[in-house]
Protein backbone atom coordinates (compact mmCIF):
# COMPACT_ATOMS: atom_id res chain seq x y z
CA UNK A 1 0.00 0.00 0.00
CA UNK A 2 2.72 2.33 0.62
CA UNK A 3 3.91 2.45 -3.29
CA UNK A 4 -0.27 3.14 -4.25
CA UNK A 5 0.14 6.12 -1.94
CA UNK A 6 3.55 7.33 -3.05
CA UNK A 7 2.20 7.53 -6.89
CA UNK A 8 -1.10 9.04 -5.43
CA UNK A 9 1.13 11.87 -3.30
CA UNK A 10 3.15 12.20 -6.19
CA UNK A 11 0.72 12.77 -9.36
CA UNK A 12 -1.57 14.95 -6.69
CA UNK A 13 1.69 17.22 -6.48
CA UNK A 14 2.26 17.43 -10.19
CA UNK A 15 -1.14 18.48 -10.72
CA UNK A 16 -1.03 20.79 -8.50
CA UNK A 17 2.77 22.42 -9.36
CA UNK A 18 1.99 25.87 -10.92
CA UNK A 19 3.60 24.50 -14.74
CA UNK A 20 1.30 21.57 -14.83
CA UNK A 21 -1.49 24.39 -13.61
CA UNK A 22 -1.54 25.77 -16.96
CA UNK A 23 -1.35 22.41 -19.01
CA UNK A 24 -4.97 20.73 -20.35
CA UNK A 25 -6.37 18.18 -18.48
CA UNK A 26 -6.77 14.68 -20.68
CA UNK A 27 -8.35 11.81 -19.46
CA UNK A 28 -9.59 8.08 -20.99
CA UNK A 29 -11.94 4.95 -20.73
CA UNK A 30 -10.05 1.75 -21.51
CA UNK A 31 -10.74 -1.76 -22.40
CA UNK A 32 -7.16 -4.31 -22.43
CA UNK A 33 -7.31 -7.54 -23.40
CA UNK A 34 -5.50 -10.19 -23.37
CA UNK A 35 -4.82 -11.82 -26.45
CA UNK A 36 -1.63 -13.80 -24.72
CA UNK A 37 0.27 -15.02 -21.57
CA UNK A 38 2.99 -16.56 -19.86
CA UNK A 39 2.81 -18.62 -17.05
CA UNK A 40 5.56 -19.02 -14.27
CA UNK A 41 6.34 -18.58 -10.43
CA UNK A 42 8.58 -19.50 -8.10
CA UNK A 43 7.79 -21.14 -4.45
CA UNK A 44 8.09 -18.72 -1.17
CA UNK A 45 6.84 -21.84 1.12
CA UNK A 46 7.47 -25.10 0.50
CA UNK A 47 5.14 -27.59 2.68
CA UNK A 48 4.49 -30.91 1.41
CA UNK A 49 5.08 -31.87 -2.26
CA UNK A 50 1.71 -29.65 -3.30
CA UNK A 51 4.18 -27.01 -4.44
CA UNK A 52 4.23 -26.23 -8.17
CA UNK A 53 7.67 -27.02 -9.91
CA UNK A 54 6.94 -26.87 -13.25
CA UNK A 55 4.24 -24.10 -14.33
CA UNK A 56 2.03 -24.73 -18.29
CA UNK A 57 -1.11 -23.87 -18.83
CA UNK A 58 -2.71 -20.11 -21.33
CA UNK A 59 -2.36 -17.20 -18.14
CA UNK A 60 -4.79 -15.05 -18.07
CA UNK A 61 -5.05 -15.05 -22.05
CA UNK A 62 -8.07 -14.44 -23.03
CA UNK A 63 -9.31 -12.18 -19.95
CA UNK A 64 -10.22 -8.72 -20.31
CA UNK A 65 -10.29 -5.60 -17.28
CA UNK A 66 -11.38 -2.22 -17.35
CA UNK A 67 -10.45 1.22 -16.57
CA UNK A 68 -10.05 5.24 -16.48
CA UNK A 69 -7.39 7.83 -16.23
CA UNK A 70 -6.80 11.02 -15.29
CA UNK A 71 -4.21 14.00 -16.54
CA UNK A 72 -2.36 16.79 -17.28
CA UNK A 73 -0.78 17.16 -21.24
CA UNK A 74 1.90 19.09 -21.84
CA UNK A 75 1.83 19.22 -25.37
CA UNK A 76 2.89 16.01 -26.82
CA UNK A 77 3.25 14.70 -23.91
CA UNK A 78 0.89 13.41 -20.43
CA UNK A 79 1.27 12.23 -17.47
CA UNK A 80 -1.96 10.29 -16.18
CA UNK A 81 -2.90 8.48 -13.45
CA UNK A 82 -5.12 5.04 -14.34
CA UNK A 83 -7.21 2.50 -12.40
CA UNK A 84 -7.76 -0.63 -14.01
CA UNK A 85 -10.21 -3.42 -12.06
CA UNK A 86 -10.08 -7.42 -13.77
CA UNK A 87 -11.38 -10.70 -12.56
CA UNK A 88 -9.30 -13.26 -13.82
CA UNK A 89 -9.17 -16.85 -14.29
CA UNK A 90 -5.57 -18.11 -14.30
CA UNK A 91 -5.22 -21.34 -16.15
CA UNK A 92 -2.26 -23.50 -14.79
CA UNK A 93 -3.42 -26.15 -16.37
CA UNK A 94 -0.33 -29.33 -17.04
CA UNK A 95 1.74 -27.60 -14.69
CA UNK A 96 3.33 -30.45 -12.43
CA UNK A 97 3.63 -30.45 -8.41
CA UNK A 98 6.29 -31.60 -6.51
CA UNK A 99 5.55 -35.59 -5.65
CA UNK A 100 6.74 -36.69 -9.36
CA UNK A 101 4.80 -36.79 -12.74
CA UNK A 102 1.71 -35.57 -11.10
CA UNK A 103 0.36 -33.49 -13.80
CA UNK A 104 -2.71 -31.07 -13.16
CA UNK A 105 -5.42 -30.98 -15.66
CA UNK A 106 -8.23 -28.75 -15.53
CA UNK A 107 -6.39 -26.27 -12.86
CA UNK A 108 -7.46 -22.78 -12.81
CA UNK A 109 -7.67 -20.06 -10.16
CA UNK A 110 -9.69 -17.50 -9.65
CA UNK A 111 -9.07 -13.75 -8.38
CA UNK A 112 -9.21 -10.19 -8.82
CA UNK A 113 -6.95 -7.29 -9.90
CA UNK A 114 -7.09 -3.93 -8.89
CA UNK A 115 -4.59 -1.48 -11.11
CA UNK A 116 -3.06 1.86 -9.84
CA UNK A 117 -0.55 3.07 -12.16
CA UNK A 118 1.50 6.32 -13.27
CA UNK A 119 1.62 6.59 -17.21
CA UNK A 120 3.37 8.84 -19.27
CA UNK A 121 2.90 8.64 -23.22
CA UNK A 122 4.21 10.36 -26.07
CA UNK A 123 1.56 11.32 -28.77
CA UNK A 124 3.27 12.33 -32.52
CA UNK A 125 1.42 13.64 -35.84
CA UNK A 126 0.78 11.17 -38.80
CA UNK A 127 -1.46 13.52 -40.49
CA UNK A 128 -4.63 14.82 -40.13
CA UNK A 129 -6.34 12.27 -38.87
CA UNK A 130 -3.91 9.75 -36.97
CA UNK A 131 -1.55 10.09 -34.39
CA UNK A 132 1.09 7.41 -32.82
CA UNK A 133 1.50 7.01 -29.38
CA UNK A 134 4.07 5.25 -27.04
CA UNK A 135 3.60 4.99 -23.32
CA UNK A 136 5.15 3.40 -19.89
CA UNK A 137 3.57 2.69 -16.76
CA UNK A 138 4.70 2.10 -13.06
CA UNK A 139 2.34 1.20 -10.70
CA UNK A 140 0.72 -1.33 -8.14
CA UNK A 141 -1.36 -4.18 -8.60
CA UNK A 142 -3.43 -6.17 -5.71
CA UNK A 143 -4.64 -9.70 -5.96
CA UNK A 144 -7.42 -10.55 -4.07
CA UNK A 145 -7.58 -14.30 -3.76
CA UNK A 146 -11.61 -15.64 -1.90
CA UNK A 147 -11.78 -19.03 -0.47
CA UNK A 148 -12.04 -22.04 -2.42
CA UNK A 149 -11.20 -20.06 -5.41
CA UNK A 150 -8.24 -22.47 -6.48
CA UNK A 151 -8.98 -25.91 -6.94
CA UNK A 152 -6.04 -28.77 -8.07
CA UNK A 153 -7.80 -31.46 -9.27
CA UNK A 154 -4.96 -34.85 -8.46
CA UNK A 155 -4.41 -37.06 -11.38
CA UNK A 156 -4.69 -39.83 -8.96
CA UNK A 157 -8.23 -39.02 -8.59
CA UNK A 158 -7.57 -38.54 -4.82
CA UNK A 159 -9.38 -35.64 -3.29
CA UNK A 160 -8.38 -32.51 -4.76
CA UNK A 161 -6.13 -29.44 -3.05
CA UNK A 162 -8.13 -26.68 -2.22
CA UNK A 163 -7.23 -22.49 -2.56
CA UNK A 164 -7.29 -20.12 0.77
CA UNK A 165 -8.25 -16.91 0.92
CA UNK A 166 -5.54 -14.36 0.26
CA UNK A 167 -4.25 -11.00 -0.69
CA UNK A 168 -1.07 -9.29 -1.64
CA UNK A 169 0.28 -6.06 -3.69
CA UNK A 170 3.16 -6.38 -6.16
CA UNK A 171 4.73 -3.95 -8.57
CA UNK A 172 3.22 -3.62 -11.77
CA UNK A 173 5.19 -2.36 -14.93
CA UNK A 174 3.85 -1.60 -18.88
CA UNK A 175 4.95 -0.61 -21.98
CA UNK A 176 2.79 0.17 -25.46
CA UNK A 177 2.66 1.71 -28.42
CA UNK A 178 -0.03 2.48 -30.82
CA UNK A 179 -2.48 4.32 -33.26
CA UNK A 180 -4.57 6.39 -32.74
CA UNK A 181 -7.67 7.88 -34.85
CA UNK A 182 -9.34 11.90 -34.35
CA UNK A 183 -13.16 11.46 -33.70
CA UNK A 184 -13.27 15.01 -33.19
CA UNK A 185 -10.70 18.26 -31.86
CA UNK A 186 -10.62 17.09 -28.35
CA UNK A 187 -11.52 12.98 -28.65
CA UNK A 188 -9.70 10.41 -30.19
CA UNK A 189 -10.14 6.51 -30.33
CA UNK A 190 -6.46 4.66 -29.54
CA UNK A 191 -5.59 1.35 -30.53
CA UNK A 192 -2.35 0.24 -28.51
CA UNK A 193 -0.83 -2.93 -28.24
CA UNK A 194 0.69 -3.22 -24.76
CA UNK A 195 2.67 -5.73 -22.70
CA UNK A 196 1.88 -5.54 -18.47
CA UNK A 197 3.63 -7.01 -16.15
CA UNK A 198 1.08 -7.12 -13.12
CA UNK A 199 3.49 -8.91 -10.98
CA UNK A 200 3.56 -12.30 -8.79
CA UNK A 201 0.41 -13.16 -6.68
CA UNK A 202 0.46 -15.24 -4.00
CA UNK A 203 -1.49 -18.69 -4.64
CA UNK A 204 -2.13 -20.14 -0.81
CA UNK A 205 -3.03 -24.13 -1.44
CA UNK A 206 -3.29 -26.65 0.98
CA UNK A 207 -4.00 -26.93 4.77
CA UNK A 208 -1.72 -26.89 8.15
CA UNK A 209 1.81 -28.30 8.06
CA UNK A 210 1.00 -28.69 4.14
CA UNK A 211 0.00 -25.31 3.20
CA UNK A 212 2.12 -24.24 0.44
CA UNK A 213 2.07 -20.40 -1.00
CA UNK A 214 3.33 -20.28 -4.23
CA UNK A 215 3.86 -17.09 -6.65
CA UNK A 216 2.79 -17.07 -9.73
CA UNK A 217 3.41 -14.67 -12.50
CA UNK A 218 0.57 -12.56 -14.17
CA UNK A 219 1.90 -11.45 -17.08
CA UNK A 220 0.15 -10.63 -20.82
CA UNK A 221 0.33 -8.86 -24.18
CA UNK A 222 -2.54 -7.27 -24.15
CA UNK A 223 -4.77 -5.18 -27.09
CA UNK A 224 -5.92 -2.10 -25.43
CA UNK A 225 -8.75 0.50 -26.76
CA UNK A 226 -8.98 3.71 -25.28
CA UNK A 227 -11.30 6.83 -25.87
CA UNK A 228 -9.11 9.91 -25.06
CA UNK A 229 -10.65 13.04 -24.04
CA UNK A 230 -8.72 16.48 -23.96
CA UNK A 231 -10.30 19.40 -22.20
């Protein structure tokens, strides 16, 4: 929480600097997508052998979130601050645990991300009608885990290894570039093809002396549309 409150402290103190005063104020709705993922982790707990050695499975491809931002330009250039809300299903599906070949079909979890992040992008003429745009992002991302929202089915066909609730925050990082089309002198419609790296969130599975937390990478390439408003 204490990195969400440093970027809120210090976007609330550029606004409010004299120079960024007299700048306009730009803001945007977003949609990202995510059209593909990696999956990965790495183990901070080791209990039994539930732990995850091996991670497969799609990510959160094919999930989508949504957003907002808020600005000052200064020129070709802005400085915004964006919240972005998703529900994910993370598919770690063939990934294989600890206690030999046991693969894990069918394995998803389920959470939600919440998004604050400081993003600066560069806007450049095409022509008359289109623009290009490049951007980068800092910010924080928090998973929000509820109970039972992980389930491992066992190959065996033993009982399977039930999720806890849990929450942590993580750095998240992105980078894009895109297109982007005039509707009219102060609204344009931006097409941006971005990759986000929302961090590692902490998967809590098992019970007792066998509760294992391992973190798991949330990670995508994502197509993003955004409708840009400067006032």
């Amino acid at each position: 929480m204490k990195r969400a409150g440093l970027i809120v402290v210090c976007s609330l103190m550029l606004v409010g600097s004299p120079l960024v005063a007299s700048a306009d104020w730009t803001a945007d709705l977003r949609l990202n997508y995510a059209i593909a993922s990696d999956t990965g982790g790495s183990d901070q707990d080791v209990g039994d052998n539930n732990h995850i050695t091996t991670f497969n499975g799609d990510g959160i491809e094919g999930e989508s979130g949504f957003g907002f931002s808020v600005g000052k330009r200064f020129d070709d250039v802005a400085v915004s601050l964006a919240y972005e809300a998703m529900g994910v299903t993370y598919d770690i599906s063939g990934s294989i645990q600890a206690d030999g070949d046991v693969q894990l079909p069918g394995t998803e979890s389920d959470f939600d991300v919440d998004i604050l992040m400081l993003e600066v992008d560069l806007t450049g003429e095409i022509n008359e009608t289109f623009d290009w745009n490049v951007l980068a992002g800092i910010g924080q991302a928090t998973f929000d885990f509820g109970e039972n929202s992980t389930t491992i089915p066992r190959a065996t066909g033993a009982p399977a290894i039930v999720g806890s609730a849990s929450d942590n925050t993580d750095t998240a990082i992105r980078f894009g570039a895109g297109v982007s089309f005039d509707l009219s002198d102060s609204t344009t419609l931006l097409t941006m093809l971005q990759y986000t790296n929302y961090g590692s969130a902490d998967l809590v599975i098992g019970a007792g002396a066998g509760q294992t937390t391992t973190s798991v990478d949330v990670e995508a390439t994502e197509l993003s549309l955004r409708i840009k408003f400067d006032f």
